[in-house]
Protein backbone atom coordinates (compact mmCIF):
# COMPACT_ATOMS: atom_id res chain seq x y z
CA UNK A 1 115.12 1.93 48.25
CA UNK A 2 113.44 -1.37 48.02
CA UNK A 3 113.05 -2.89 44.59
CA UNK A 4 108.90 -3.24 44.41
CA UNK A 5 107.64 -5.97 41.97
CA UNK A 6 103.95 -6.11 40.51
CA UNK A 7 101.64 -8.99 39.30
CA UNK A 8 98.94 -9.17 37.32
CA UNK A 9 95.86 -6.78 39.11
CA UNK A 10 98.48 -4.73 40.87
CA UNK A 11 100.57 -4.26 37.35
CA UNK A 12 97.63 -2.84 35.96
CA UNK A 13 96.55 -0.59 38.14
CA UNK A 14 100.10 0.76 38.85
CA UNK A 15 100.87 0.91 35.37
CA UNK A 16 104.15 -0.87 36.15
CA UNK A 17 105.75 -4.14 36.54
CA UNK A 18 108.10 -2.75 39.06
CA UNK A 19 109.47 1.01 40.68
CA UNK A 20 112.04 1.39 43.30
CA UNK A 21 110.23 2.98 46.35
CA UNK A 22 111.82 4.55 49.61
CA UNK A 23 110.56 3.10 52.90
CA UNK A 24 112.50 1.80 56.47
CA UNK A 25 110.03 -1.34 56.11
CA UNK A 26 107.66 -3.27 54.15
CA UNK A 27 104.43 -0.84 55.27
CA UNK A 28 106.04 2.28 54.36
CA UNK A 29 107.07 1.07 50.96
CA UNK A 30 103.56 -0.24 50.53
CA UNK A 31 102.49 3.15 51.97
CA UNK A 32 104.46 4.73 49.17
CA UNK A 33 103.36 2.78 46.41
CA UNK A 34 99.66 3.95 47.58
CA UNK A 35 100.78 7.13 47.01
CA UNK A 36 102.16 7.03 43.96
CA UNK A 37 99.71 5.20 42.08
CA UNK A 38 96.55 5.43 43.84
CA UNK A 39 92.83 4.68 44.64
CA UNK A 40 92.49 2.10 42.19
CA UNK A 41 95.54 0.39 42.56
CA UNK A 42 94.94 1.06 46.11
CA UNK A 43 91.27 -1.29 45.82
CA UNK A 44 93.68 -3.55 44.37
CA UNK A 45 95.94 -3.73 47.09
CA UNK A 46 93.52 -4.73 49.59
CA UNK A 47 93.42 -8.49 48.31
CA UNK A 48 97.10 -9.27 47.72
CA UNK A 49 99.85 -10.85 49.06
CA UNK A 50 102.55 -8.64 50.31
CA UNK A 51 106.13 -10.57 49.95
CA UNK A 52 109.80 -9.57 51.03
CA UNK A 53 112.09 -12.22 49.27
CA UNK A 54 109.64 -14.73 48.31
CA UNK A 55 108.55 -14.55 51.76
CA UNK A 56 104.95 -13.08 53.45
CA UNK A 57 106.61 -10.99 56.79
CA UNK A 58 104.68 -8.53 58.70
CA UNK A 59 104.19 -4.79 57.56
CA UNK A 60 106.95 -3.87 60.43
CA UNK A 61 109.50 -6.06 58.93
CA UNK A 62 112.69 -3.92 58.13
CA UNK A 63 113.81 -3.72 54.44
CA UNK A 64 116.96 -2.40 52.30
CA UNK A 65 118.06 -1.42 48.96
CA UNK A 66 118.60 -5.33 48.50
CA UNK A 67 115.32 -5.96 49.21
CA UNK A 68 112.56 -6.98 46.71
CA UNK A 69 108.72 -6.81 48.11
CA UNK A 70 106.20 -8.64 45.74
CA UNK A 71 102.61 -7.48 46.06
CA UNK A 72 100.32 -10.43 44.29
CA UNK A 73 96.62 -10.72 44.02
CA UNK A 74 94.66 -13.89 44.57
CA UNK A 75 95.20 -16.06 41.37
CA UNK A 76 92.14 -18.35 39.95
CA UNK A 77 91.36 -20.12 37.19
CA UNK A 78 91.82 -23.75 36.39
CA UNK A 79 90.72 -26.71 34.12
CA UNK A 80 86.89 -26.86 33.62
């Protein structure tokens, strides 16, 4: 199982920083995470980043249990 890690948006919604989840590649452990934590985290989701060791790869891309996927949402903010 892939090691799954959570920023900010995602955290929240998941309720977690990070949760090992089973999957042959990066869209079925995203898949899973869907599952597990749902329509709002889901919402969520839909903006971020999707990572495999530091690295944005396509949903097909295989991954093992020394893989960690990131999911980040968009980051602002700033000096004013």
């Amino acid at each position: 199982m892939a090691l799954v890690r959570l920023f900010a948006a995602a955290r929240t919604a998941a309720g977690t920083a990070r949760d090992q989840v089973p999957g042959g590649t990066v869209a079925e452990v995203i898949d899973g995470t869907v599952a597990r934590y749902g329509p709002d985290y889901a919402a969520v989701l839909a903006s971020c980043k999707v990572w495999l060791n530091g690295v944005e790869v396509p949903g097909d891309t295989p991954v093992g249990d020394d893989d960690e996927i990131g999911v980040l949402p968009p980051v602002s903010g700033g000096a004013a």
